[in-house]
PDB file of N, CA and C in Angstrom:
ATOM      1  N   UNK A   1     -19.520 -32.378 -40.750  1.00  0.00           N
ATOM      2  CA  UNK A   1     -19.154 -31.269 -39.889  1.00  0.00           C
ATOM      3  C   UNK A   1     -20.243 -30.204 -39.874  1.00  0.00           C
ATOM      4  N   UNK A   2     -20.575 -29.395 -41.039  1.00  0.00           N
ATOM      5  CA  UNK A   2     -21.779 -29.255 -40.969  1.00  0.00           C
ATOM      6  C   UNK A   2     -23.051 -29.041 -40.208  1.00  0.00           C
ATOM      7  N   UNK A   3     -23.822 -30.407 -40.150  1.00  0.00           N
ATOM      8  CA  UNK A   3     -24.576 -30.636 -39.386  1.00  0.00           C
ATOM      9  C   UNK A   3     -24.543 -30.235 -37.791  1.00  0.00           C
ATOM     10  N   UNK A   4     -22.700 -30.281 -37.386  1.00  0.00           N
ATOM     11  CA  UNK A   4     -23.063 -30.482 -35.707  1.00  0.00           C
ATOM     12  C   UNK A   4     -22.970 -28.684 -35.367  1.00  0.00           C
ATOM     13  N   UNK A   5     -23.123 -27.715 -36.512  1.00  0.00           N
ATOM     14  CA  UNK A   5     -23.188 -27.040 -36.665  1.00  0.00           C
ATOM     15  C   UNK A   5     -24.330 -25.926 -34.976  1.00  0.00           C
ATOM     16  N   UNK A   6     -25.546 -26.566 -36.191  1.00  0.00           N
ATOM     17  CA  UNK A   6     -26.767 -25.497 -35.119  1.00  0.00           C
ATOM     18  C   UNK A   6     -26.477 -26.214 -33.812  1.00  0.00           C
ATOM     19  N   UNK A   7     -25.987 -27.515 -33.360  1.00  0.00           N
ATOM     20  CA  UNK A   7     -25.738 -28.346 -32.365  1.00  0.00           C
ATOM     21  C   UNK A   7     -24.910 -26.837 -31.521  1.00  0.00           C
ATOM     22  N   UNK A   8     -23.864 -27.154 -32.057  1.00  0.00           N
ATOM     23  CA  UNK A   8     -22.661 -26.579 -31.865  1.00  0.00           C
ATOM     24  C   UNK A   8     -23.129 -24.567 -31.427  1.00  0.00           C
ATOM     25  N   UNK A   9     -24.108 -24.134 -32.030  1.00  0.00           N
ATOM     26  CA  UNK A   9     -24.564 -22.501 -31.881  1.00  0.00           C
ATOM     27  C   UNK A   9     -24.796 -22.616 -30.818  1.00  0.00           C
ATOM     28  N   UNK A  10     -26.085 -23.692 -30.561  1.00  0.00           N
ATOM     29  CA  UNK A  10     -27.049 -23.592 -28.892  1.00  0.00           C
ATOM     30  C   UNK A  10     -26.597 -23.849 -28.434  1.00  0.00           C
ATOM     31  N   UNK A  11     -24.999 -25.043 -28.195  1.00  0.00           N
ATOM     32  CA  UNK A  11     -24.541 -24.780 -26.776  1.00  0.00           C
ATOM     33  C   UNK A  11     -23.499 -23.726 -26.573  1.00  0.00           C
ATOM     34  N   UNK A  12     -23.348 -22.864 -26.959  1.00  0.00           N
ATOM     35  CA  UNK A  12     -22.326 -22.049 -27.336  1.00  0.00           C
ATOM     36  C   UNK A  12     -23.442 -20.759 -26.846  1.00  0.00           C
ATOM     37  N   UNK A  13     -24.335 -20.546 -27.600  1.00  0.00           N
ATOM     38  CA  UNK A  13     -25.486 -19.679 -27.059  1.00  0.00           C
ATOM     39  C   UNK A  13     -26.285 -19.670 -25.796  1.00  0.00           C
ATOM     40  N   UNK A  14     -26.411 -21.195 -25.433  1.00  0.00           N
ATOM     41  CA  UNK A  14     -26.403 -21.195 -24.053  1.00  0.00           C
ATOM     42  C   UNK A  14     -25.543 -21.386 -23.001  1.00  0.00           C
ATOM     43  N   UNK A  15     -24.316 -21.656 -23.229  1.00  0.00           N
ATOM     44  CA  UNK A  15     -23.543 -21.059 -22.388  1.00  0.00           C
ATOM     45  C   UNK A  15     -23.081 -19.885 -21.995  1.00  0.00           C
ATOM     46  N   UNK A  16     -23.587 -19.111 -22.990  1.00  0.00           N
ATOM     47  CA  UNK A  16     -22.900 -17.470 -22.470  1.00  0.00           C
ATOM     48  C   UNK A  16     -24.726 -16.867 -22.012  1.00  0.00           C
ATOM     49  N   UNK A  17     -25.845 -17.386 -22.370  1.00  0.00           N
ATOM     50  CA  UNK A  17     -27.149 -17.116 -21.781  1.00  0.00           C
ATOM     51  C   UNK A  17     -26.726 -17.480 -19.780  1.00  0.00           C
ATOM     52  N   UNK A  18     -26.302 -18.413 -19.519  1.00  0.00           N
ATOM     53  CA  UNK A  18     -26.047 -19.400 -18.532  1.00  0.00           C
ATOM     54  C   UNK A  18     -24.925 -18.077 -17.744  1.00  0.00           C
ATOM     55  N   UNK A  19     -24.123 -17.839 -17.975  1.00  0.00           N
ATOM     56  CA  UNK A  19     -23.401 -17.169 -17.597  1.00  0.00           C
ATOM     57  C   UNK A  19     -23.259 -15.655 -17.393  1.00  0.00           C
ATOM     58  N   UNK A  20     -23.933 -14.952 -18.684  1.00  0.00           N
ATOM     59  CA  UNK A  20     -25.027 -13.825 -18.531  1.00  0.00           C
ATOM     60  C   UNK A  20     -25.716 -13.712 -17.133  1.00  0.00           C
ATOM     61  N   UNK A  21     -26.533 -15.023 -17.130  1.00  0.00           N
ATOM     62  CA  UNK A  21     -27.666 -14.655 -16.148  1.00  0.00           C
ATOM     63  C   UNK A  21     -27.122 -14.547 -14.804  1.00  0.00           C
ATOM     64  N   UNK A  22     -26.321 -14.917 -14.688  1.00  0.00           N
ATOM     65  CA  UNK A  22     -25.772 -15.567 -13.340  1.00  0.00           C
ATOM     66  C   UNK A  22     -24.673 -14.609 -12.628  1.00  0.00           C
ATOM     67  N   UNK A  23     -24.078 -13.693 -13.719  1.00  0.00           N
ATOM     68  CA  UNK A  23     -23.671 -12.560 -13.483  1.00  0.00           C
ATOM     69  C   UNK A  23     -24.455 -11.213 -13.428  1.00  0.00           C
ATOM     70  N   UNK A  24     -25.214 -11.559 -13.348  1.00  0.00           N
ATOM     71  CA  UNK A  24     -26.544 -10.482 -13.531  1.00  0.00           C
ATOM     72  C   UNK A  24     -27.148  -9.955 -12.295  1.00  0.00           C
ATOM     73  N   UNK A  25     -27.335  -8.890 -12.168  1.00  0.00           N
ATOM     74  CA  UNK A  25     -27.865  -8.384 -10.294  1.00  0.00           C
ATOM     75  C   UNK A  25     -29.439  -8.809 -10.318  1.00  0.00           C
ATOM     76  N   UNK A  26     -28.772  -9.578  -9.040  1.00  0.00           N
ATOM     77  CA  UNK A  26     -30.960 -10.319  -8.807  1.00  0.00           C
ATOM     78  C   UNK A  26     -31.565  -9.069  -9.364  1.00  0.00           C
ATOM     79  N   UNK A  27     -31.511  -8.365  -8.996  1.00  0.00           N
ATOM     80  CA  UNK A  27     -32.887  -7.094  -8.571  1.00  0.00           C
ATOM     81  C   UNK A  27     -33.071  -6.413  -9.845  1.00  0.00           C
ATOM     82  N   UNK A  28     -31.943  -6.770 -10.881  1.00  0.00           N
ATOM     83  CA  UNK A  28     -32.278  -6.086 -12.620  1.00  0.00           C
ATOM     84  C   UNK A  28     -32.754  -7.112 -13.622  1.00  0.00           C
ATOM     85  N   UNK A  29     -32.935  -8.522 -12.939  1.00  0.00           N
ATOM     86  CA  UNK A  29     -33.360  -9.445 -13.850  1.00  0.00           C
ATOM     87  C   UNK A  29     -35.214  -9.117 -13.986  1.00  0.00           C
ATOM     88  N   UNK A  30     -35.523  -9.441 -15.227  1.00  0.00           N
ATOM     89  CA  UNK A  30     -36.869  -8.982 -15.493  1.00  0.00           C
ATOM     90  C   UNK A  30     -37.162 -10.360 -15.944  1.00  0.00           C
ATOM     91  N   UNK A  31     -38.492 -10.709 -15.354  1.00  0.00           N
ATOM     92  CA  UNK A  31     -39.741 -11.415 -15.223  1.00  0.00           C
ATOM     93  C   UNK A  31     -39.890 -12.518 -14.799  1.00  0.00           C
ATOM     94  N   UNK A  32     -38.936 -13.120 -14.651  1.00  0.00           N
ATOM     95  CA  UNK A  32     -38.464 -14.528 -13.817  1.00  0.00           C
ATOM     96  C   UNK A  32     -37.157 -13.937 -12.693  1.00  0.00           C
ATOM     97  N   UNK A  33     -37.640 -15.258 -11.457  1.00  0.00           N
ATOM     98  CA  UNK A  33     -36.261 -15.109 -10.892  1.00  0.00           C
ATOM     99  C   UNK A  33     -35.068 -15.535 -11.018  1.00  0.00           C
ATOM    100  N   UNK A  34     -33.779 -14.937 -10.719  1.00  0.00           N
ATOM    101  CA  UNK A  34     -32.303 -15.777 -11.528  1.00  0.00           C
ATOM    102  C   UNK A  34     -32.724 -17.086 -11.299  1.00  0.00           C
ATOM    103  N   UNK A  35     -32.747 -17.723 -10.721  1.00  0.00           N
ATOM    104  CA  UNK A  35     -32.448 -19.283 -10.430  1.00  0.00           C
ATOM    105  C   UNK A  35     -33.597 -19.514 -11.463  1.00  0.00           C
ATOM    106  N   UNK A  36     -35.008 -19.290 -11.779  1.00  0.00           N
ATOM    107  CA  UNK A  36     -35.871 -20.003 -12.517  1.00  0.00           C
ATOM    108  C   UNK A  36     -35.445 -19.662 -14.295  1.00  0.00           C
ATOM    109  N   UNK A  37     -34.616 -18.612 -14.691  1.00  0.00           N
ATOM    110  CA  UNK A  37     -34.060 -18.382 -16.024  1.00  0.00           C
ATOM    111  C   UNK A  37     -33.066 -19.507 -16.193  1.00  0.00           C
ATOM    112  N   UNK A  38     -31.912 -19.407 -14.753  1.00  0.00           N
ATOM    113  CA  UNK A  38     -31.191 -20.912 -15.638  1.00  0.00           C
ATOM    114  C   UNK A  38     -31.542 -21.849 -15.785  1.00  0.00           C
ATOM    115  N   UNK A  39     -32.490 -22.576 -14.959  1.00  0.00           N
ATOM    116  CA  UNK A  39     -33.351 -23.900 -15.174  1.00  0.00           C
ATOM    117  C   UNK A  39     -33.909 -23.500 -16.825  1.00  0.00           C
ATOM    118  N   UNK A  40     -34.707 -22.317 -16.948  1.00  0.00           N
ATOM    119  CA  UNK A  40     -35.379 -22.218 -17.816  1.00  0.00           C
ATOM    120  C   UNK A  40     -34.109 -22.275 -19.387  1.00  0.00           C
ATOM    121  N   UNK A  41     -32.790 -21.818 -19.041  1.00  0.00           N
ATOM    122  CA  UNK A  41     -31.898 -21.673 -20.322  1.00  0.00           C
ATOM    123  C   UNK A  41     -31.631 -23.188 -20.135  1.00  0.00           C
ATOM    124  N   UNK A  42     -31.061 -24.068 -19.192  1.00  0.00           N
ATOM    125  CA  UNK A  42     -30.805 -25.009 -19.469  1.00  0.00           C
ATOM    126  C   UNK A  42     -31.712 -26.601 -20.174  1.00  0.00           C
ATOM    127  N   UNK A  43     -32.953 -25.990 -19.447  1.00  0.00           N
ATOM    128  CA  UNK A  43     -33.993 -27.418 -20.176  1.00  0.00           C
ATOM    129  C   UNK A  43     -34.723 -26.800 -21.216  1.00  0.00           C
ATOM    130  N   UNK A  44     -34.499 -25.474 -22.353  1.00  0.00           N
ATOM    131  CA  UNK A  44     -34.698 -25.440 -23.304  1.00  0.00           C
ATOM    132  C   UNK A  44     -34.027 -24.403 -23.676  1.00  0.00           C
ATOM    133  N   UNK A  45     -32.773 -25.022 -24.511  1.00  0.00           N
ATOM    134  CA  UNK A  45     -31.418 -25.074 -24.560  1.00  0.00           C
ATOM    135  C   UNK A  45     -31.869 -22.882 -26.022  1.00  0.00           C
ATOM    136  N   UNK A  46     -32.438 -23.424 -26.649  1.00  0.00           N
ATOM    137  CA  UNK A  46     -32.496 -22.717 -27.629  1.00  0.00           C
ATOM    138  C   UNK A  46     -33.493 -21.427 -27.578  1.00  0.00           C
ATOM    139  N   UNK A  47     -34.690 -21.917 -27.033  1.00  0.00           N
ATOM    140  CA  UNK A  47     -35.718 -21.283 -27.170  1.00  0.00           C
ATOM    141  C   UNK A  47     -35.402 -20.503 -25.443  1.00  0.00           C
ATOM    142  N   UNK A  48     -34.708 -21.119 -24.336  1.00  0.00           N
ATOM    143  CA  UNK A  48     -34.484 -20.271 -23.226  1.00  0.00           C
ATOM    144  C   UNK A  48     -33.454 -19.484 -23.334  1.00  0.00           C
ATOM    145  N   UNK A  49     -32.697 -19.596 -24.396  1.00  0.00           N
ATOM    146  CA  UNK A  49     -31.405 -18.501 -24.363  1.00  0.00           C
ATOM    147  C   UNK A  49     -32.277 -17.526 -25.069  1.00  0.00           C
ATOM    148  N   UNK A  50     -33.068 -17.488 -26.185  1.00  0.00           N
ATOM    149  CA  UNK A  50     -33.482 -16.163 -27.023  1.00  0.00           C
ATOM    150  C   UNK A  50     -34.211 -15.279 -25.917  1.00  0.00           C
ATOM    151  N   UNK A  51     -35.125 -16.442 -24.870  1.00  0.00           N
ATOM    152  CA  UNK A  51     -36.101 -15.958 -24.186  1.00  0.00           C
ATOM    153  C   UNK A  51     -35.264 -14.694 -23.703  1.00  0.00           C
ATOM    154  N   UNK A  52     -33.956 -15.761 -22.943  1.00  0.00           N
ATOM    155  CA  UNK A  52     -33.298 -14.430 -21.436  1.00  0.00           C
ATOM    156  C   UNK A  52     -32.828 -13.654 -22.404  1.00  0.00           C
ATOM    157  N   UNK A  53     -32.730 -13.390 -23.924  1.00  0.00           N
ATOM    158  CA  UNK A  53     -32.056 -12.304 -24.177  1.00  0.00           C
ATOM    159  C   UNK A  53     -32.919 -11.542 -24.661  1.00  0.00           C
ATOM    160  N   UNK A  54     -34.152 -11.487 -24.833  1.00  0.00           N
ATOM    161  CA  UNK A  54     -35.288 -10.554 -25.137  1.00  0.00           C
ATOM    162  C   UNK A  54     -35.740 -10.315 -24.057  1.00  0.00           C
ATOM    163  N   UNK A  55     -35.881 -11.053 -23.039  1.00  0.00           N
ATOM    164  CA  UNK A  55     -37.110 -10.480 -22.092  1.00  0.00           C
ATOM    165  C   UNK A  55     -36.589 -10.649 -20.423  1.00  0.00           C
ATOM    166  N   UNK A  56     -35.749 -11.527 -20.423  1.00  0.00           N
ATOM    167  CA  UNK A  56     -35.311 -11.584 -18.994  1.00  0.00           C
ATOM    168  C   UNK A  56     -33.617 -10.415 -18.773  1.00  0.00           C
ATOM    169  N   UNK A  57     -33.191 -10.576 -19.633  1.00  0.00           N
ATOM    170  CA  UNK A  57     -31.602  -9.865 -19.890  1.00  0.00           C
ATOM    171  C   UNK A  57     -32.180  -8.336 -18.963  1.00  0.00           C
ATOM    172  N   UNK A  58     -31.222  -7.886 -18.337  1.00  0.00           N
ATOM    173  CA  UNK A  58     -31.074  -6.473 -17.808  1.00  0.00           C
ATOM    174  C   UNK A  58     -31.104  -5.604 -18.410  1.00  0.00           C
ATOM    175  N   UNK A  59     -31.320  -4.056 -18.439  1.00  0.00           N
ATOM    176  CA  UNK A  59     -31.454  -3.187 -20.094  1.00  0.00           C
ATOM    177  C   UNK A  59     -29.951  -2.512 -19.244  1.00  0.00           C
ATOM    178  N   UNK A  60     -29.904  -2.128 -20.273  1.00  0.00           N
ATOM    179  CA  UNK A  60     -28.194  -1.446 -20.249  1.00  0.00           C
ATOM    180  C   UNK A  60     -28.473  -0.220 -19.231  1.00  0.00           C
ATOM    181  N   UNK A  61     -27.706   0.423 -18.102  1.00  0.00           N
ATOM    182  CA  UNK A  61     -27.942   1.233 -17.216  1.00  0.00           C
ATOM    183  C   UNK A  61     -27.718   2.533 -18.048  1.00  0.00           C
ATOM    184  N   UNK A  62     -28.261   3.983 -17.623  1.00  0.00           N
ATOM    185  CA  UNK A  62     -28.024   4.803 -18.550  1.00  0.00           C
ATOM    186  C   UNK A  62     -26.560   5.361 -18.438  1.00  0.00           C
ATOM    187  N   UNK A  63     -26.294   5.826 -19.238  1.00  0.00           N
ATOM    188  CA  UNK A  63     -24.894   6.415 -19.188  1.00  0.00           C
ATOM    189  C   UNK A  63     -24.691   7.824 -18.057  1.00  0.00           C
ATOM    190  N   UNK A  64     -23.473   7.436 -17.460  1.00  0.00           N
ATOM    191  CA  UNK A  64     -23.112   8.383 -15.697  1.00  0.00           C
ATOM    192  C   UNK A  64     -23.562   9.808 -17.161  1.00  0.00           C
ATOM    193  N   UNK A  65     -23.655  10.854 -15.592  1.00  0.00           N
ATOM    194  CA  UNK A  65     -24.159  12.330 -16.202  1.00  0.00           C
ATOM    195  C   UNK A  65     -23.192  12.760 -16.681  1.00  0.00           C
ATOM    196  N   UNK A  66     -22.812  14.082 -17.454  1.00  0.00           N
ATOM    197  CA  UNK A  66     -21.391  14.533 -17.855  1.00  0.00           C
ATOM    198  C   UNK A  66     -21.475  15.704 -16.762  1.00  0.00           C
ATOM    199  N   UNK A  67     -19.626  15.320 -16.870  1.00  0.00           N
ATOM    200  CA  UNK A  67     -19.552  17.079 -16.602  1.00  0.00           C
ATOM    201  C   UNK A  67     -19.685  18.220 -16.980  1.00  0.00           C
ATOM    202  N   UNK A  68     -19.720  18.999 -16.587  1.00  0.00           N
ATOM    203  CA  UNK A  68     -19.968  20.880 -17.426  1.00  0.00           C
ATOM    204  C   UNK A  68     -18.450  20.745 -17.474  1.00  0.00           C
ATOM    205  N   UNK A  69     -18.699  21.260 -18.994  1.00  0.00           N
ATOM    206  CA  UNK A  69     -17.145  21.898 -19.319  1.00  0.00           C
ATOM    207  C   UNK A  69     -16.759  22.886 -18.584  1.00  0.00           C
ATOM    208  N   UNK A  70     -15.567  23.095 -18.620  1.00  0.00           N
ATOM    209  CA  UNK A  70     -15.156  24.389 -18.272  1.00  0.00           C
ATOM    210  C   UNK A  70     -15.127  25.539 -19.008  1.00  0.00           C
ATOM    211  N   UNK A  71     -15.238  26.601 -18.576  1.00  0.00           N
ATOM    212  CA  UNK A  71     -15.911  28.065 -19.373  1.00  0.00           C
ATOM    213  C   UNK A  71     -14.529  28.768 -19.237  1.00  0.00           C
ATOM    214  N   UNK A  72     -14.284  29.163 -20.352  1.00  0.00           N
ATOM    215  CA  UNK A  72     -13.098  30.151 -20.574  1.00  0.00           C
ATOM    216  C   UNK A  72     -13.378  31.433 -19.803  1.00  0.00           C
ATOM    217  N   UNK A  73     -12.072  31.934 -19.305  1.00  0.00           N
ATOM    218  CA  UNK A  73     -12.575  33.323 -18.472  1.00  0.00           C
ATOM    219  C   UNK A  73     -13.487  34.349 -19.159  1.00  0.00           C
ATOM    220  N   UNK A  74     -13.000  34.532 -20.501  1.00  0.00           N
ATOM    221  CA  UNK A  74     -14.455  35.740 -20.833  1.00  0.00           C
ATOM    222  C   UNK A  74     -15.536  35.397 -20.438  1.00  0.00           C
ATOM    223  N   UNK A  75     -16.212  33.801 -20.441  1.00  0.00           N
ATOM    224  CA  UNK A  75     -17.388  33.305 -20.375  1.00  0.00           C
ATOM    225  C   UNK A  75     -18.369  33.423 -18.597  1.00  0.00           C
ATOM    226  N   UNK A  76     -16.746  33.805 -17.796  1.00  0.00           N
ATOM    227  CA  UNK A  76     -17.078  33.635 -16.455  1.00  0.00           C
ATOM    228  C   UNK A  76     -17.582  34.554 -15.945  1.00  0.00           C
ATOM    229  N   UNK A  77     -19.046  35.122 -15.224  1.00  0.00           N
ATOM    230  CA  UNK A  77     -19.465  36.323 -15.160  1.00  0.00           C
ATOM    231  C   UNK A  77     -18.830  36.432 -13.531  1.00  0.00           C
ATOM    232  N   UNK A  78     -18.236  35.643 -12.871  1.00  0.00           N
ATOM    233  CA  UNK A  78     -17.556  36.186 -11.519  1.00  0.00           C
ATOM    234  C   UNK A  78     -16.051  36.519 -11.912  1.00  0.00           C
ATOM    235  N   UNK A  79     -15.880  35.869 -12.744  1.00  0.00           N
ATOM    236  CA  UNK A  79     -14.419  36.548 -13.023  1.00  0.00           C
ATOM    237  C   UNK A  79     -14.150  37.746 -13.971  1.00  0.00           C
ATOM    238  N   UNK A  80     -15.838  38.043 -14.775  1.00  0.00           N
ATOM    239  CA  UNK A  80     -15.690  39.192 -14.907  1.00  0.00           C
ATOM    240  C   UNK A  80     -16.204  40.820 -14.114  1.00  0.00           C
ATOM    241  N   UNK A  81     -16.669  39.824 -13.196  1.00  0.00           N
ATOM    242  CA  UNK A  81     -17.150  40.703 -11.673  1.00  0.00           C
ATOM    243  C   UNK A  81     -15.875  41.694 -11.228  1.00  0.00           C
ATOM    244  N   UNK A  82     -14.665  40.559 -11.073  1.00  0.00           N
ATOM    245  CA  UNK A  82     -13.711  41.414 -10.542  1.00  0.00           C
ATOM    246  C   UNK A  82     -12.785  41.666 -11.295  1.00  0.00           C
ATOM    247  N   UNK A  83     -12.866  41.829 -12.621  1.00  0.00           N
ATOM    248  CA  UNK A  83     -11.526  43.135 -13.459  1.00  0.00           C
ATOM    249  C   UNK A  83     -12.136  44.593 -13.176  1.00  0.00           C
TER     250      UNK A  83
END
């Protein structure tokens, strides 16, 4: 049992590489095009999944802006315009 072990990682690792990619927006994939990463994850099962996850994978988008809190009335210089 064992053995079918690392068997058992890479296709497991390349199936979610495979599926990653493919859910992935053409235009954020980096350095290959989608279609040439899955060829590339599927005919080298191990060494193309590390690839798309170092170098082809999308980088995480930055996080939306925040809002401004809201300012307690002392803090508000129009609402202390009109007392």
């Amino acid at each position: 049992m064992l053995r079918f072990l690392p068997v058992l990682i890479a296709v497991a690792l390349s199936i979610y590489c495979v599926v990653d990619c493919i859910q992935s927006d053409e235009h954020r994939v980096r350095g290959l095009p989608k279609l040439v990463w899955v060829f590339v994850i599927l005919l080298f099962p191990f060494a193309g999944s590390v690839a798309w996850l170092f170098a082809g994978r999308p980088k995480a988008s930055p996080p939306p802006p925040r809002r401004p809190m809201p300012r307690g009335p002392d803090d508000d210089p129009d609402f202390l315009k009109g007392l």
